[in-house]
PDB file of N, CA and C in Angstrom:
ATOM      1  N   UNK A   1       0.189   5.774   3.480  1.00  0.00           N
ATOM      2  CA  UNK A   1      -0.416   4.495   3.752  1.00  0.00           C
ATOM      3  C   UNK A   1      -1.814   4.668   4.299  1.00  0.00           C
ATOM      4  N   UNK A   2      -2.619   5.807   4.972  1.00  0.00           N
ATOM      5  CA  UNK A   2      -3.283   5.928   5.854  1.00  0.00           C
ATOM      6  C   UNK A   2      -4.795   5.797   4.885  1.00  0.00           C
ATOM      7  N   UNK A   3      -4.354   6.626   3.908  1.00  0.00           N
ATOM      8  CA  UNK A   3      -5.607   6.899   3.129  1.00  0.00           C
ATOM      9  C   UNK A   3      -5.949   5.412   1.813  1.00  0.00           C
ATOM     10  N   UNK A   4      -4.856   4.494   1.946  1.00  0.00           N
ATOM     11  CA  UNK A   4      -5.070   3.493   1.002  1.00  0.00           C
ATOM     12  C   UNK A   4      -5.174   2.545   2.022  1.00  0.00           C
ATOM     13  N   UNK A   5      -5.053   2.294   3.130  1.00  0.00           N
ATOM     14  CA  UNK A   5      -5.341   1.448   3.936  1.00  0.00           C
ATOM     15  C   UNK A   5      -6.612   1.489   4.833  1.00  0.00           C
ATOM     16  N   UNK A   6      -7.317   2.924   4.777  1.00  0.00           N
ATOM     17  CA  UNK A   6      -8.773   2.396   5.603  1.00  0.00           C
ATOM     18  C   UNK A   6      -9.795   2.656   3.977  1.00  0.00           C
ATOM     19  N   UNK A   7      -9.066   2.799   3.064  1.00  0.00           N
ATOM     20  CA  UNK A   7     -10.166   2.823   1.511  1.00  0.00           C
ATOM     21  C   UNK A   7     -10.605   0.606   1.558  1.00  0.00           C
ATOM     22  N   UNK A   8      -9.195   0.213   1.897  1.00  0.00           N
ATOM     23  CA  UNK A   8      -9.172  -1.210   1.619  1.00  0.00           C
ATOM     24  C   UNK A   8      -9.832  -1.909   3.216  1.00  0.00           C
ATOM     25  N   UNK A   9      -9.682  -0.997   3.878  1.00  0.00           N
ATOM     26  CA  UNK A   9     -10.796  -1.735   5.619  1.00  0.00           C
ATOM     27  C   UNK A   9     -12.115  -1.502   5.391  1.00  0.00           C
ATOM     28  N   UNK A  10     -12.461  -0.307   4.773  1.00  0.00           N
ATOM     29  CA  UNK A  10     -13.852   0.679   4.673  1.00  0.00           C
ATOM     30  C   UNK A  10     -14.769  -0.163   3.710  1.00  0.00           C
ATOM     31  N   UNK A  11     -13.846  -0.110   2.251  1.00  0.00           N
ATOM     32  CA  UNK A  11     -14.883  -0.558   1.758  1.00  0.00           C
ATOM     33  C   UNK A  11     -15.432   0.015   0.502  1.00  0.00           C
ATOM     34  N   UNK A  12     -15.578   1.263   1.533  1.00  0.00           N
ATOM     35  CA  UNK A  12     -16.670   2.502   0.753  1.00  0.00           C
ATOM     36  C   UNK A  12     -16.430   2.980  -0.883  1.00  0.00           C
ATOM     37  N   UNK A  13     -17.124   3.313  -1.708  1.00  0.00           N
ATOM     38  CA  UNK A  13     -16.698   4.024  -3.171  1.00  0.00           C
ATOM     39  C   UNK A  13     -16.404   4.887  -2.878  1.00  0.00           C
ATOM     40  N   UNK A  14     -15.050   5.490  -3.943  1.00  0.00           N
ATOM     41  CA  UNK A  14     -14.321   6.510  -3.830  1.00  0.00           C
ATOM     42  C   UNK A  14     -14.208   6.916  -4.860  1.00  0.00           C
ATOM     43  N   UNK A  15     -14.593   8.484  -5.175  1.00  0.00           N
ATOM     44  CA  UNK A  15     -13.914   8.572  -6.717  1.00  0.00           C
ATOM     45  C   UNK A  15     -12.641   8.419  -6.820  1.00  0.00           C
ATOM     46  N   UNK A  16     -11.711   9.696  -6.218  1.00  0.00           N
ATOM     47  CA  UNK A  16     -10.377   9.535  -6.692  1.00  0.00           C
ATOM     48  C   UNK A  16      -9.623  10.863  -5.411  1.00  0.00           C
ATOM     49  N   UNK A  17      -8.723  10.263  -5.057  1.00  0.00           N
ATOM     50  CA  UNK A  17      -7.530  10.779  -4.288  1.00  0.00           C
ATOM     51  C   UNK A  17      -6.249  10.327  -4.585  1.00  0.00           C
ATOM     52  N   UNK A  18      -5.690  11.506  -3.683  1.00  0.00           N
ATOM     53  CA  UNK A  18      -3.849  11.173  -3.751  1.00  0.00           C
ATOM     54  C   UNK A  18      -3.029  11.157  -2.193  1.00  0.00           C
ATOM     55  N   UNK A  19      -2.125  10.400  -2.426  1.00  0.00           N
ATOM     56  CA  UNK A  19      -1.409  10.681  -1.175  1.00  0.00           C
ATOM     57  C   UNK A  19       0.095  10.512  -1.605  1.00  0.00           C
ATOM     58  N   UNK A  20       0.919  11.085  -0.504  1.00  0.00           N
ATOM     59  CA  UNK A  20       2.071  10.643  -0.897  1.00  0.00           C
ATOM     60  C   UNK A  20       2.804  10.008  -0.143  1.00  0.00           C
ATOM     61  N   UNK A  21       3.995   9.770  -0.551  1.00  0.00           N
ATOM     62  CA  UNK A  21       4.772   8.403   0.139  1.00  0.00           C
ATOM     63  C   UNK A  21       4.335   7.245   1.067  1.00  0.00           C
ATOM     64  N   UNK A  22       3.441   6.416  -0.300  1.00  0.00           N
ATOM     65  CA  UNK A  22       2.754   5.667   0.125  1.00  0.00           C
ATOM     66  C   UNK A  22       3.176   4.291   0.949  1.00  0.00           C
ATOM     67  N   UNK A  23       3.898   3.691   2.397  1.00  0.00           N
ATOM     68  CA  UNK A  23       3.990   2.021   2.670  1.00  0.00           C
ATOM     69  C   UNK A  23       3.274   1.037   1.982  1.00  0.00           C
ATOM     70  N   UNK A  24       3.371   0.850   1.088  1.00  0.00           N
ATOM     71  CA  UNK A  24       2.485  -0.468   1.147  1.00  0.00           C
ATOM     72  C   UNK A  24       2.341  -1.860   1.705  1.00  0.00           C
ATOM     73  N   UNK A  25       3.734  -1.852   2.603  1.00  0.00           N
ATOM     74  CA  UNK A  25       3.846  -3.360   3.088  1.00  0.00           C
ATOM     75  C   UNK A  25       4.863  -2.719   4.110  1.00  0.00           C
ATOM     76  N   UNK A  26       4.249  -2.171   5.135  1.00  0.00           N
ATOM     77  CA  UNK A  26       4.943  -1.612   6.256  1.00  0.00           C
ATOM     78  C   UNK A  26       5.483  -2.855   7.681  1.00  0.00           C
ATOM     79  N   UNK A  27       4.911  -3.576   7.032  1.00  0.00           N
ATOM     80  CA  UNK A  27       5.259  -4.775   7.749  1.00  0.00           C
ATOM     81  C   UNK A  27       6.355  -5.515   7.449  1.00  0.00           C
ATOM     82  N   UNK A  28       7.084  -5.278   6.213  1.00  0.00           N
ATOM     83  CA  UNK A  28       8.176  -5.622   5.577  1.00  0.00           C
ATOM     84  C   UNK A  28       8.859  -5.106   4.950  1.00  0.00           C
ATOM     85  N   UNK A  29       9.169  -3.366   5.480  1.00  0.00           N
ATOM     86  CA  UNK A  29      10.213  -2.675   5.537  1.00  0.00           C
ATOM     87  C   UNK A  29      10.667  -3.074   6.942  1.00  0.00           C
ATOM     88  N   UNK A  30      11.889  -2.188   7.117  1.00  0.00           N
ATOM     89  CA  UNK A  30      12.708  -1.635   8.324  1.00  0.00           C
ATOM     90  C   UNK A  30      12.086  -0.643   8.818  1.00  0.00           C
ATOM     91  N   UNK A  31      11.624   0.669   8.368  1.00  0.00           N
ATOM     92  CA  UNK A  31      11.018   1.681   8.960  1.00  0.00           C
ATOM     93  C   UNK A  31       9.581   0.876   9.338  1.00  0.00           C
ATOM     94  N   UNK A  32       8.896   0.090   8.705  1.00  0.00           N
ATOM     95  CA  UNK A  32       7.566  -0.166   9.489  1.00  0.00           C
ATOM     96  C   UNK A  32       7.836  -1.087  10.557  1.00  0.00           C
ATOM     97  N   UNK A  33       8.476  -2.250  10.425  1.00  0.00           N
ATOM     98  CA  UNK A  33       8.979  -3.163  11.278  1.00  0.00           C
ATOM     99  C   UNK A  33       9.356  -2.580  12.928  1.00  0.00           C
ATOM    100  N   UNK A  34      10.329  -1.428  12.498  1.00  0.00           N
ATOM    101  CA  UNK A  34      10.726  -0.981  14.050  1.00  0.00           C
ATOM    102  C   UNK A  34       8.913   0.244  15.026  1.00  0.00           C
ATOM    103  N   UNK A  35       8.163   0.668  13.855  1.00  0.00           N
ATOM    104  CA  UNK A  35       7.131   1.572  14.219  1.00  0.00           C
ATOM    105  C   UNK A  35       6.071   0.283  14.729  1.00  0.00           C
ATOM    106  N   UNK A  36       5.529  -0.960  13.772  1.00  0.00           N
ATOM    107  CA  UNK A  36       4.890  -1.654  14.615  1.00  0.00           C
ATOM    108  C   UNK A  36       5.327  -2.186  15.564  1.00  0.00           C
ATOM    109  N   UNK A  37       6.710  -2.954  15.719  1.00  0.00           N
ATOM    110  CA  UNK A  37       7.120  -3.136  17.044  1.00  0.00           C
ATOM    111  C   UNK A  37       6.865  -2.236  18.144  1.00  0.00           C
ATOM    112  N   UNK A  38       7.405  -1.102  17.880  1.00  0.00           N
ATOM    113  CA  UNK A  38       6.658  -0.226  19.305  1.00  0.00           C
ATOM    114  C   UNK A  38       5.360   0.262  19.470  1.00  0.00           C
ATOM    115  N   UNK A  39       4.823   0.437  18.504  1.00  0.00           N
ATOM    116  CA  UNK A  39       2.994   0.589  18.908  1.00  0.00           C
ATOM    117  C   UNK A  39       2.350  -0.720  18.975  1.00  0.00           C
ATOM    118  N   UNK A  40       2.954  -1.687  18.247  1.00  0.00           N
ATOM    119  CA  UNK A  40       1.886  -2.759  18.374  1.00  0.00           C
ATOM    120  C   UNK A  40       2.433  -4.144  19.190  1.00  0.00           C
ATOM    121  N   UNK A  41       3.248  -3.891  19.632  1.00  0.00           N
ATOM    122  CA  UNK A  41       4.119  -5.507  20.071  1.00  0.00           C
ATOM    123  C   UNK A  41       4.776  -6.080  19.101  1.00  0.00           C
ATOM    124  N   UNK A  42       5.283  -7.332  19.212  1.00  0.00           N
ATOM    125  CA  UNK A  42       6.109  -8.424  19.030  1.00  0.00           C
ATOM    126  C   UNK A  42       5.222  -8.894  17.543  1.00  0.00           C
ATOM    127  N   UNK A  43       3.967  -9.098  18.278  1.00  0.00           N
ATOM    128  CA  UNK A  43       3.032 -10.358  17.306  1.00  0.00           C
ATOM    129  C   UNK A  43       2.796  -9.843  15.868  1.00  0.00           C
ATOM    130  N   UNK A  44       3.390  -9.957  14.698  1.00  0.00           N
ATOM    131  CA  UNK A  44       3.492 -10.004  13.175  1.00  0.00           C
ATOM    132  C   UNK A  44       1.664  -9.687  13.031  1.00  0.00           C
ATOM    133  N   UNK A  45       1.152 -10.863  13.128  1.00  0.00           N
ATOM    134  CA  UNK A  45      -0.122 -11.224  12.805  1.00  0.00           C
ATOM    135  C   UNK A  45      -1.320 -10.055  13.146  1.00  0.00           C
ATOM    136  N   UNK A  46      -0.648  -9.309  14.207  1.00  0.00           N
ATOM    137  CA  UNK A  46      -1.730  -7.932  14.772  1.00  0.00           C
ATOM    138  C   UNK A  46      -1.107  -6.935  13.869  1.00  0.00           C
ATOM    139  N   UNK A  47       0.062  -6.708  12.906  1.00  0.00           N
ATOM    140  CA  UNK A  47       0.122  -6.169  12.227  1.00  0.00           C
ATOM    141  C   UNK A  47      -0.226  -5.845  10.619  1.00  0.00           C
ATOM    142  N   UNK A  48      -0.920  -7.004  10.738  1.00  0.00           N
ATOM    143  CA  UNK A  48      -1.604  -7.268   9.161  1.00  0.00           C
ATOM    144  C   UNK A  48      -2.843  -6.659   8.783  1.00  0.00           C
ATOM    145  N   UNK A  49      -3.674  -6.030   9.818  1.00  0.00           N
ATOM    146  CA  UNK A  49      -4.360  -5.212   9.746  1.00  0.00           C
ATOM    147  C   UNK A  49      -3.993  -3.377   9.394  1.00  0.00           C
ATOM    148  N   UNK A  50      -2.844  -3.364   9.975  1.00  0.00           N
ATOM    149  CA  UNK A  50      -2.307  -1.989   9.503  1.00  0.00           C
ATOM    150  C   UNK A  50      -1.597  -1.989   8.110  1.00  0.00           C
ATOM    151  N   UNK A  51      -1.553  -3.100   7.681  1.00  0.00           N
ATOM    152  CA  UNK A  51      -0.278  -3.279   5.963  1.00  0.00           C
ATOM    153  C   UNK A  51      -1.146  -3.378   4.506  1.00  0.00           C
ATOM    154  N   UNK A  52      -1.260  -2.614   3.746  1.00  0.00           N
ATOM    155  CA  UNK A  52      -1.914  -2.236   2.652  1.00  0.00           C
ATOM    156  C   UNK A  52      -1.818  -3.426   1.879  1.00  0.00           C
ATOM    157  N   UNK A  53      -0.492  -4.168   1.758  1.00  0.00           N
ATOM    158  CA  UNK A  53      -0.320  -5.076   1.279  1.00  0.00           C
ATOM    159  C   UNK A  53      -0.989  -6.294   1.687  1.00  0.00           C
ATOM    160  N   UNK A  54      -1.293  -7.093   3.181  1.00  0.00           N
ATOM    161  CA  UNK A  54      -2.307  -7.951   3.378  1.00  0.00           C
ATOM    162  C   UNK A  54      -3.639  -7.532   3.246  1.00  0.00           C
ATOM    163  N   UNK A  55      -4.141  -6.232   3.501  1.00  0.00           N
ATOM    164  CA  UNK A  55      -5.418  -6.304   3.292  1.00  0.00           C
ATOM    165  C   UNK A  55      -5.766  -6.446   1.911  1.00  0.00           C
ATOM    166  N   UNK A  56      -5.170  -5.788   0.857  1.00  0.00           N
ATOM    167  CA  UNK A  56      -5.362  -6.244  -0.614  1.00  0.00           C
ATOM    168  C   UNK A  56      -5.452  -7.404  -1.070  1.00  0.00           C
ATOM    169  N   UNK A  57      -4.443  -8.324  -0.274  1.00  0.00           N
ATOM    170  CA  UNK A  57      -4.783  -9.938  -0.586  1.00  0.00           C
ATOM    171  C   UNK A  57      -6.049 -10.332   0.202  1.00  0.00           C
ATOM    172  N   UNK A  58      -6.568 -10.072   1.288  1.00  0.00           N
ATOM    173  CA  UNK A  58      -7.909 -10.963   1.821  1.00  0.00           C
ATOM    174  C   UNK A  58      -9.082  -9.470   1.175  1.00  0.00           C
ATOM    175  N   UNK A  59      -8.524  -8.712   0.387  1.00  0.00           N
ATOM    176  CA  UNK A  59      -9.886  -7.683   0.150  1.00  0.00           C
ATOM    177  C   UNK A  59     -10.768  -8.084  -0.675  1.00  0.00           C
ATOM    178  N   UNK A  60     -12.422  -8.081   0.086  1.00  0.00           N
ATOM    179  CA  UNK A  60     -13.512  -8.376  -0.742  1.00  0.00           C
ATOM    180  C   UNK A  60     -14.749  -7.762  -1.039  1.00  0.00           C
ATOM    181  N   UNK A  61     -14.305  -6.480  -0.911  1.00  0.00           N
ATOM    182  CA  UNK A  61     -15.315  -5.474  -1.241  1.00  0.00           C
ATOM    183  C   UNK A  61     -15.999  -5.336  -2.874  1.00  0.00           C
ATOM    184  N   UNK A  62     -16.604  -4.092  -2.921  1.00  0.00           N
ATOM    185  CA  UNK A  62     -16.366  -3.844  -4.759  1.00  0.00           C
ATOM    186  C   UNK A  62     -15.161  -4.160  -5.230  1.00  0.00           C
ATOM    187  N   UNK A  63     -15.429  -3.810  -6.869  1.00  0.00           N
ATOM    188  CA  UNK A  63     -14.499  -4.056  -7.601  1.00  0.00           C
ATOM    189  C   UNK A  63     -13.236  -2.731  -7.553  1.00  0.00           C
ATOM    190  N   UNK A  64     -12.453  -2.598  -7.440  1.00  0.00           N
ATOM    191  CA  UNK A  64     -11.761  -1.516  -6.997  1.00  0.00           C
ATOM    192  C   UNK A  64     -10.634  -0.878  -8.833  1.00  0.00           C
ATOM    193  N   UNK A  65     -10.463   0.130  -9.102  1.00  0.00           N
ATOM    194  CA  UNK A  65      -9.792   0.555  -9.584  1.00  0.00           C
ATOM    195  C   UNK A  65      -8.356   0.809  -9.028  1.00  0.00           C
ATOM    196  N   UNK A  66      -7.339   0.857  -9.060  1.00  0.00           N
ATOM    197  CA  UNK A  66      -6.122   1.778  -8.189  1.00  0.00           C
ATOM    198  C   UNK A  66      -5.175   1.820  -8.820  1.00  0.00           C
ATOM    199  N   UNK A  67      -4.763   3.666  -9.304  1.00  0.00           N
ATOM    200  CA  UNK A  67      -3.634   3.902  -9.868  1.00  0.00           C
ATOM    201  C   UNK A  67      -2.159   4.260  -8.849  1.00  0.00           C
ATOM    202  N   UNK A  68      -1.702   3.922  -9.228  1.00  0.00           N
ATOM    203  CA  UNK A  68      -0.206   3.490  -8.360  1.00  0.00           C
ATOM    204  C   UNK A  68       0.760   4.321  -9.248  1.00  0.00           C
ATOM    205  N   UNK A  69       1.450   5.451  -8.907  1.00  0.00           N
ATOM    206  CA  UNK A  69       2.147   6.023  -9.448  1.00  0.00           C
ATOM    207  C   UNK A  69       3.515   6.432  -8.702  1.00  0.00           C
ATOM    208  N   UNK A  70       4.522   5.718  -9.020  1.00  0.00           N
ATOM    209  CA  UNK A  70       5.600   5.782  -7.901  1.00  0.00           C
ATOM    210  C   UNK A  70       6.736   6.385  -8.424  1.00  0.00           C
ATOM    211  N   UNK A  71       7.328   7.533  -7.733  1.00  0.00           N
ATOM    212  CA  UNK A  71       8.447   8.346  -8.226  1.00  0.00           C
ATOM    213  C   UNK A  71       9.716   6.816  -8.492  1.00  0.00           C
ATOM    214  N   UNK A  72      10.027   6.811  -9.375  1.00  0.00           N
ATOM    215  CA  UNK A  72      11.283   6.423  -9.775  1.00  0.00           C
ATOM    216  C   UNK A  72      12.565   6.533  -9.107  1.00  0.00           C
ATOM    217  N   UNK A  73      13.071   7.372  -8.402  1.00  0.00           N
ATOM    218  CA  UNK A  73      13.972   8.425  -7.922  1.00  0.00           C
ATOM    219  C   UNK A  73      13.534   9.100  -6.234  1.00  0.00           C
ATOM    220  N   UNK A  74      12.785   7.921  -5.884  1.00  0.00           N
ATOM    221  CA  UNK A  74      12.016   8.475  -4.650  1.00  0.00           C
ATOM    222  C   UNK A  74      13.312   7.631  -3.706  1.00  0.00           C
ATOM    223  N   UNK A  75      14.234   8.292  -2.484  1.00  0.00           N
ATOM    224  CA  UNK A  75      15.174   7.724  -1.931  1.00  0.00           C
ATOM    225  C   UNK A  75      14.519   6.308  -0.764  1.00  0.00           C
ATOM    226  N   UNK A  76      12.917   6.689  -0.659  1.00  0.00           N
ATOM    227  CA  UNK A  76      12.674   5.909   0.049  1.00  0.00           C
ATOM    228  C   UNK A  76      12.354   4.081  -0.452  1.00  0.00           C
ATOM    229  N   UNK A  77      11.793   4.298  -2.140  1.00  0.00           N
ATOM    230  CA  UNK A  77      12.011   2.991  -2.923  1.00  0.00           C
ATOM    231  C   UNK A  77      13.311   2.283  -3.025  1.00  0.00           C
ATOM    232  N   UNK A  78      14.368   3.550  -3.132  1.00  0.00           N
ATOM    233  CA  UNK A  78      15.704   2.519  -3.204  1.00  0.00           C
ATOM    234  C   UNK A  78      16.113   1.575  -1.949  1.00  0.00           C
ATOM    235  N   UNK A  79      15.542   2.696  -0.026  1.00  0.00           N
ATOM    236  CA  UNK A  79      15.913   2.108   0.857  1.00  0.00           C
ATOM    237  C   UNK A  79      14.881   0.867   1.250  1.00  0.00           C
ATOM    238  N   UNK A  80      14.632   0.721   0.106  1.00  0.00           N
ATOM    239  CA  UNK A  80      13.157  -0.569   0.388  1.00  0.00           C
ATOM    240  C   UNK A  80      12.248  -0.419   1.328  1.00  0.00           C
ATOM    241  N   UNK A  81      11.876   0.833   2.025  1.00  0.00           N
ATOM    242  CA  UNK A  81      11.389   1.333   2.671  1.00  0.00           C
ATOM    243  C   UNK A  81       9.126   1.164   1.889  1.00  0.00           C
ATOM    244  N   UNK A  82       9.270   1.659   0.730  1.00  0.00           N
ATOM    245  CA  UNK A  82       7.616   1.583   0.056  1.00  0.00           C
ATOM    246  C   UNK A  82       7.475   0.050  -0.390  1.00  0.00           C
ATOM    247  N   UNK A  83       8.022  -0.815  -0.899  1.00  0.00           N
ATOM    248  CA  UNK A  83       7.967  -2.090  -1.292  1.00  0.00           C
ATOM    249  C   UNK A  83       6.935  -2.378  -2.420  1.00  0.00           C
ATOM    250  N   UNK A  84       6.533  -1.426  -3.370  1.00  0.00           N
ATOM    251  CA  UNK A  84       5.203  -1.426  -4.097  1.00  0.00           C
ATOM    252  C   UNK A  84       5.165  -2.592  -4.867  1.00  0.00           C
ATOM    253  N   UNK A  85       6.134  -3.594  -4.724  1.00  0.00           N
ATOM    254  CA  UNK A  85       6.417  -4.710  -5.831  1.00  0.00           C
ATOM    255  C   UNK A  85       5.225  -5.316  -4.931  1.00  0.00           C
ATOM    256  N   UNK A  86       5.496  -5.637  -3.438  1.00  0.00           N
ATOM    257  CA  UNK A  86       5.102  -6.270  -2.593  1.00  0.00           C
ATOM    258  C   UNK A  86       3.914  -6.222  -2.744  1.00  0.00           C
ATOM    259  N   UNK A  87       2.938  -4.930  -3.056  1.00  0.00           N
ATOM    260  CA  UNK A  87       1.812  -4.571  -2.799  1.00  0.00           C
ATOM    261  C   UNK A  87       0.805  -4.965  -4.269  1.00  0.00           C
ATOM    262  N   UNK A  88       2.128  -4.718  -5.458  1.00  0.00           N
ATOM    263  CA  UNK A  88       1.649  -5.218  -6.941  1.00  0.00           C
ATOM    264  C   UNK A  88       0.979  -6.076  -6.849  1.00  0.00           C
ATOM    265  N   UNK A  89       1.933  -7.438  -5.799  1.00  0.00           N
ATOM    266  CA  UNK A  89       1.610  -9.398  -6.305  1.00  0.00           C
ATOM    267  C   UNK A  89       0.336  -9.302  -5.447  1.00  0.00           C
ATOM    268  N   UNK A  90       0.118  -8.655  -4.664  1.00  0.00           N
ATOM    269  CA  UNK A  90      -1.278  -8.925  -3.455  1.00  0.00           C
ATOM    270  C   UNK A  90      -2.741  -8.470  -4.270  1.00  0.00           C
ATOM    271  N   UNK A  91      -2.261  -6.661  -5.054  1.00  0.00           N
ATOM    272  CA  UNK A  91      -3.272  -6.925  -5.727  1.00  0.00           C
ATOM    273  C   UNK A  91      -3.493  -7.683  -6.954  1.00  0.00           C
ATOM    274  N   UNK A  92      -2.459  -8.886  -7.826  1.00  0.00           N
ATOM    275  CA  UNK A  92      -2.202  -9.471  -9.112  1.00  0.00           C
ATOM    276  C   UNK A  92      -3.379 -10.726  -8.848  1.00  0.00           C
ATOM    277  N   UNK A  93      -3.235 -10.942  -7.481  1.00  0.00           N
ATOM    278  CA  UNK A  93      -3.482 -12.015  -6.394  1.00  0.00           C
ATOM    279  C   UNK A  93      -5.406 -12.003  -6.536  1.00  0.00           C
ATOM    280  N   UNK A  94      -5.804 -10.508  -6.391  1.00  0.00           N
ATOM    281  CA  UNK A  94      -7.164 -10.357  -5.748  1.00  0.00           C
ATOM    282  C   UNK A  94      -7.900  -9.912  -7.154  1.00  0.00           C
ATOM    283  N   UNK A  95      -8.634 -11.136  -7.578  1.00  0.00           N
ATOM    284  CA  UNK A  95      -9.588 -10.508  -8.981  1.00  0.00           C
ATOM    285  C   UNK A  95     -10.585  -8.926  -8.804  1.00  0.00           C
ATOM    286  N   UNK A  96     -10.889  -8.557  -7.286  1.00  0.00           N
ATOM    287  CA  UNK A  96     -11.676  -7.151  -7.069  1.00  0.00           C
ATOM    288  C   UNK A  96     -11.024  -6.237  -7.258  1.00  0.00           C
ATOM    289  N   UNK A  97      -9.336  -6.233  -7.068  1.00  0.00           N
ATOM    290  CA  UNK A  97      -8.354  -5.206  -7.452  1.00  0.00           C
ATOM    291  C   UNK A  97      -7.868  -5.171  -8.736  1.00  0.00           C
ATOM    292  N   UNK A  98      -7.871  -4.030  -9.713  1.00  0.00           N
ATOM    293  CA  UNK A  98      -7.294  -4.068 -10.647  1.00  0.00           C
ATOM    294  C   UNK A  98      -6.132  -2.408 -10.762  1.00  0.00           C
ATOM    295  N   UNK A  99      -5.225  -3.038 -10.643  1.00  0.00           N
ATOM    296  CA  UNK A  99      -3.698  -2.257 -10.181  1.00  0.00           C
ATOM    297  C   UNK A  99      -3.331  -2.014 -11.691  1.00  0.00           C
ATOM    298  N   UNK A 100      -2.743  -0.793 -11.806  1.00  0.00           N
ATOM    299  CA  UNK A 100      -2.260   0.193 -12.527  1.00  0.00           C
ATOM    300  C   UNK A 100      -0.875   0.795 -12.141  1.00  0.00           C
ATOM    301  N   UNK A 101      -0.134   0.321 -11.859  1.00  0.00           N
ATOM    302  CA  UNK A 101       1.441   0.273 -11.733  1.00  0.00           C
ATOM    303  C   UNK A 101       2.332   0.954 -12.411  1.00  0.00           C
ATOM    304  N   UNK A 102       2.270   2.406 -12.318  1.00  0.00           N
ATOM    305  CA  UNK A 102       3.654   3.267 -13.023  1.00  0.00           C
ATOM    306  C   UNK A 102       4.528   4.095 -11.965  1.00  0.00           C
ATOM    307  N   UNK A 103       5.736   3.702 -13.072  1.00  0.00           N
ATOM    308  CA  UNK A 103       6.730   4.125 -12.184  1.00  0.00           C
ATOM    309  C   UNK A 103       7.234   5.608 -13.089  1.00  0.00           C
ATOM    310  N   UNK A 104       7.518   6.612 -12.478  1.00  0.00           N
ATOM    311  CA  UNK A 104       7.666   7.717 -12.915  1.00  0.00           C
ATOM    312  C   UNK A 104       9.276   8.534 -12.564  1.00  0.00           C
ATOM    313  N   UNK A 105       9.186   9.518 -13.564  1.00  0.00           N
ATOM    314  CA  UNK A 105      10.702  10.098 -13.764  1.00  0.00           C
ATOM    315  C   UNK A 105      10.745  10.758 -12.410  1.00  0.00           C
ATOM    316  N   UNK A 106      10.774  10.649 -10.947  1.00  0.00           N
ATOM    317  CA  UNK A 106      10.441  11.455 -10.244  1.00  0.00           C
ATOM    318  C   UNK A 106      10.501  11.278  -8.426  1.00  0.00           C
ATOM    319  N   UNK A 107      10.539  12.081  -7.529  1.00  0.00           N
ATOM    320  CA  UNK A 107      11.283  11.611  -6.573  1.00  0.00           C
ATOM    321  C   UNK A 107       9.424  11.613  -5.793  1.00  0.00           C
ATOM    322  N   UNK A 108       8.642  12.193  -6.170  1.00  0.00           N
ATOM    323  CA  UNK A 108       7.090  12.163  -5.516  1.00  0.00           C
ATOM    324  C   UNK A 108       6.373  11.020  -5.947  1.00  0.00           C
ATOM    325  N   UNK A 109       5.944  10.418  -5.518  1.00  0.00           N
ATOM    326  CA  UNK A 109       4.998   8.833  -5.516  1.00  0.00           C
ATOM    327  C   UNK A 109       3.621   9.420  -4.978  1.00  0.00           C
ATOM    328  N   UNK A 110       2.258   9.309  -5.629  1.00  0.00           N
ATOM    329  CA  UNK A 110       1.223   9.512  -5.821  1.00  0.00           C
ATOM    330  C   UNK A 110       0.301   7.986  -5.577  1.00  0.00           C
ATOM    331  N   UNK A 111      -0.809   7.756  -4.921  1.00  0.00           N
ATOM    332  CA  UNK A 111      -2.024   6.615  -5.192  1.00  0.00           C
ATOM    333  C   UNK A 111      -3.224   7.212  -5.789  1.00  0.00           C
ATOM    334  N   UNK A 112      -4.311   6.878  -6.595  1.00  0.00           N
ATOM    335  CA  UNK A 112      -5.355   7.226  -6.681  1.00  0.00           C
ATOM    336  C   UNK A 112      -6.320   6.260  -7.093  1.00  0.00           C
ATOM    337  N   UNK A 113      -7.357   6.362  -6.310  1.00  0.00           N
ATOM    338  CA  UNK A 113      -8.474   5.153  -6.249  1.00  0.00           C
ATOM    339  C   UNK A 113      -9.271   5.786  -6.945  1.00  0.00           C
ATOM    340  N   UNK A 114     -10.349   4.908  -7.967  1.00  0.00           N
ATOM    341  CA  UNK A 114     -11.402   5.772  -8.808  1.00  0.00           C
ATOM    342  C   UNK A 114     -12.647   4.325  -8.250  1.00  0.00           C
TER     343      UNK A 114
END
């Protein structure tokens, strides 16, 4: 989440990176839900700054590329833990994002911004 979430605060051009096991809407899993509760408080709304998924909907930077490549077979998609559907409609949402959405034979999930 770290490296697709200050690309979408920053701003900045990027050619291209990867990360893996990406949150995209850590605000609406269980694993992010219980981690912002204890670093950040109670209040939802102070957590929308840390969730890949709201900043993609209010993002108004350049025009952004982003390939989304998500293991298929990754145990953390089944425990609804990555939510990338979540993160799909936010960027479907934002005409500067144009999302590239594959899902792969595979338990490793990859991002890459161009």
């Amino acid at each position: 989440m770290e490296l697709l979430l200050l690309h979408l605060k920053i701003q900045e051009n990027t050619s291209v990176f990867r990360c893996m096991h990406q949150l995209q809407n850590p605000s609406e899993c269980p694993w992010g839900v219980k981690a912002f509760t204890g670093f950040l408080g109670e209040n939802k709304q102070a957590w929308k700054q840390y969730d890949a998924t709201h900043l993609a909907k209010e993002y108004d930077g350049p025009k952004l590329e982003i390939l989304l490549d998500q293991g298929g077979d990754d145990p953390y998609l089944t425990d609804k833990q990555l939510l990338p559907e979540n993160f799909a409609a936010s960027c479907s949402s934002n005409k500067l994002l144009n999302l590239n959405y594959r899902t792969q034979q595979a338990t490793i999930m990859g991002i890459s911004l161009s």
